[in-house]
Protein backbone atom coordinates (compact mmCIF):
# COMPACT_ATOMS: atom_id res chain seq x y z
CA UNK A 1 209.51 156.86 215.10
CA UNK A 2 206.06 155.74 216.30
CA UNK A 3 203.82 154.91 213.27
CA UNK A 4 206.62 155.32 211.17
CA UNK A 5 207.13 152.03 208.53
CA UNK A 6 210.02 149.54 208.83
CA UNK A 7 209.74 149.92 204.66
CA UNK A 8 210.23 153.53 204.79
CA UNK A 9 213.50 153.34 207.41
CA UNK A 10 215.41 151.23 204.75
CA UNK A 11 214.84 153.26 202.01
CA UNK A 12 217.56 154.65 200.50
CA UNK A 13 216.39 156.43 197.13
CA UNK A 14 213.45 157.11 195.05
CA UNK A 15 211.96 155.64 192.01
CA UNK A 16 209.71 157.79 189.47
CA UNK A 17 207.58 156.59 187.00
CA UNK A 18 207.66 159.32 184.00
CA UNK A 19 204.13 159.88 183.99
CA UNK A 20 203.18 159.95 186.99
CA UNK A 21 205.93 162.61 187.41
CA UNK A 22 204.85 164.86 184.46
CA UNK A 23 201.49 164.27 186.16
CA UNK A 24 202.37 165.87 189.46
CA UNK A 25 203.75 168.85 187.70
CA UNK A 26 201.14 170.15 185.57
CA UNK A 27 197.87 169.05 187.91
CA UNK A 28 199.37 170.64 190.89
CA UNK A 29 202.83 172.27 190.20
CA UNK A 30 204.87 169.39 192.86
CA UNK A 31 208.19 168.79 191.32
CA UNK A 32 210.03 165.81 191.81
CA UNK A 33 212.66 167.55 194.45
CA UNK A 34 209.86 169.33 196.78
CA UNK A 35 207.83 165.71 196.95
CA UNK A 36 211.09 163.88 197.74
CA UNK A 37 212.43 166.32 201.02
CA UNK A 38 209.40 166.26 202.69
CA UNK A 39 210.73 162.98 203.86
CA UNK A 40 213.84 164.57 204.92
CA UNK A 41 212.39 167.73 206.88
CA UNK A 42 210.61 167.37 210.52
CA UNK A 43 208.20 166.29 211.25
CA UNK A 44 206.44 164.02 208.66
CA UNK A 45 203.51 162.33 209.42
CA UNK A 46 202.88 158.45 207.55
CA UNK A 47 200.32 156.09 207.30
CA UNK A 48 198.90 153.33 205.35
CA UNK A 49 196.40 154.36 203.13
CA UNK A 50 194.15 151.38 203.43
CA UNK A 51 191.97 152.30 200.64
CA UNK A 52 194.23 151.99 197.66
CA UNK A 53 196.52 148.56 199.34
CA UNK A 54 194.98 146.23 197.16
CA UNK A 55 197.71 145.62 195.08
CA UNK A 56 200.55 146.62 196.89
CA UNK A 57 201.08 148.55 200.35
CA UNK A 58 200.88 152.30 200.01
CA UNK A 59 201.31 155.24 202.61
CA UNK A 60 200.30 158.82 202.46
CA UNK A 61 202.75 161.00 204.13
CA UNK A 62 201.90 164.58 205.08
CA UNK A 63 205.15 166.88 205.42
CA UNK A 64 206.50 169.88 204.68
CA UNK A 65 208.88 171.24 201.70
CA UNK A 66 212.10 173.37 202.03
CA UNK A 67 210.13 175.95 201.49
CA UNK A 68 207.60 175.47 203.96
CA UNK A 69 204.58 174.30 201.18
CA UNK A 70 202.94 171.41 203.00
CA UNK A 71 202.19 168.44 200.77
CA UNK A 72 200.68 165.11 200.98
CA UNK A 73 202.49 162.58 199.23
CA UNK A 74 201.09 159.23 198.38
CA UNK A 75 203.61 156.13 197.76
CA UNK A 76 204.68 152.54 198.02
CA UNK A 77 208.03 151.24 198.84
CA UNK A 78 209.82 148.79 195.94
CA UNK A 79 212.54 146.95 197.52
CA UNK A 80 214.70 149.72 199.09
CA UNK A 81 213.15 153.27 196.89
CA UNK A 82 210.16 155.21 197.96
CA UNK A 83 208.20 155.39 194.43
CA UNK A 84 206.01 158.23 194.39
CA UNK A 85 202.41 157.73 192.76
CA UNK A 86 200.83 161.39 193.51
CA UNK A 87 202.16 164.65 195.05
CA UNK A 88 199.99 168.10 195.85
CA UNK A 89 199.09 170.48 198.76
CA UNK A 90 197.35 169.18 201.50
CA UNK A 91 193.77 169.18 201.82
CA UNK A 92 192.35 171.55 204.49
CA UNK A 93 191.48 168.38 206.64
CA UNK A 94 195.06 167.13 206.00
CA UNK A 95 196.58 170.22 207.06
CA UNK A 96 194.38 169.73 210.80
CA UNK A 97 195.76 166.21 210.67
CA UNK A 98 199.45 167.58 210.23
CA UNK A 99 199.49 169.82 212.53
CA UNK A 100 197.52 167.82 215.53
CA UNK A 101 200.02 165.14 214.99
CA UNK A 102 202.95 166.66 214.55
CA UNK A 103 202.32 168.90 217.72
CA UNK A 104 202.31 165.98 219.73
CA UNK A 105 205.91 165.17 218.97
């Protein structure tokens, strides 16, 4: 998948940290199941977030739940698990991003 990162296609699980977890609940009600199928359902949109690589190499993926709740989920890949630092809807301008991008597919 174009723009879609070698990292990402060998995952084959997810990590958590606790807090960051507990985090995504109570600030904007993601739990650990709807953040993780985004990357399952079709289509999901990645890309390096720049911004906040300094450290290590993070994405942002914009996607949508079972449920149909679109979310933007930020994350970095440790060896072969997706570890998820921040879940929560998508941001108006995300949502236009989504749904240009994913149209085109």
């Amino acid at each position: 998948m174009k723009g879609f990162p070698d990292e990402l296609a060998l995952c084959t699980g997810f990590e958590w940290d606790v807090g960051n977890a507990d985090k995504n609940w109570e600030y904007h009600q993601v739990a650990r199941g709807e953040a993780e199928g985004i990357f399952f359902n079709r289509p999901v949109v990645v890309a390096a977030d720049l911004a906040h690589s300094e450290r290590e190499r993070r994405f942002a993926a914009l996607g949508r739940t079972d449920q149909g709740r679109r979310l933007t989920v930020v994350f970095t890949v440790r060896a072969t698990l997706v570890r998820v630092i921040s879940a929560r809807d998508m941001s108006r301008r995300e949502r236009r991003i989504y749904e240009q991008t994913s149209s085109k597919k």
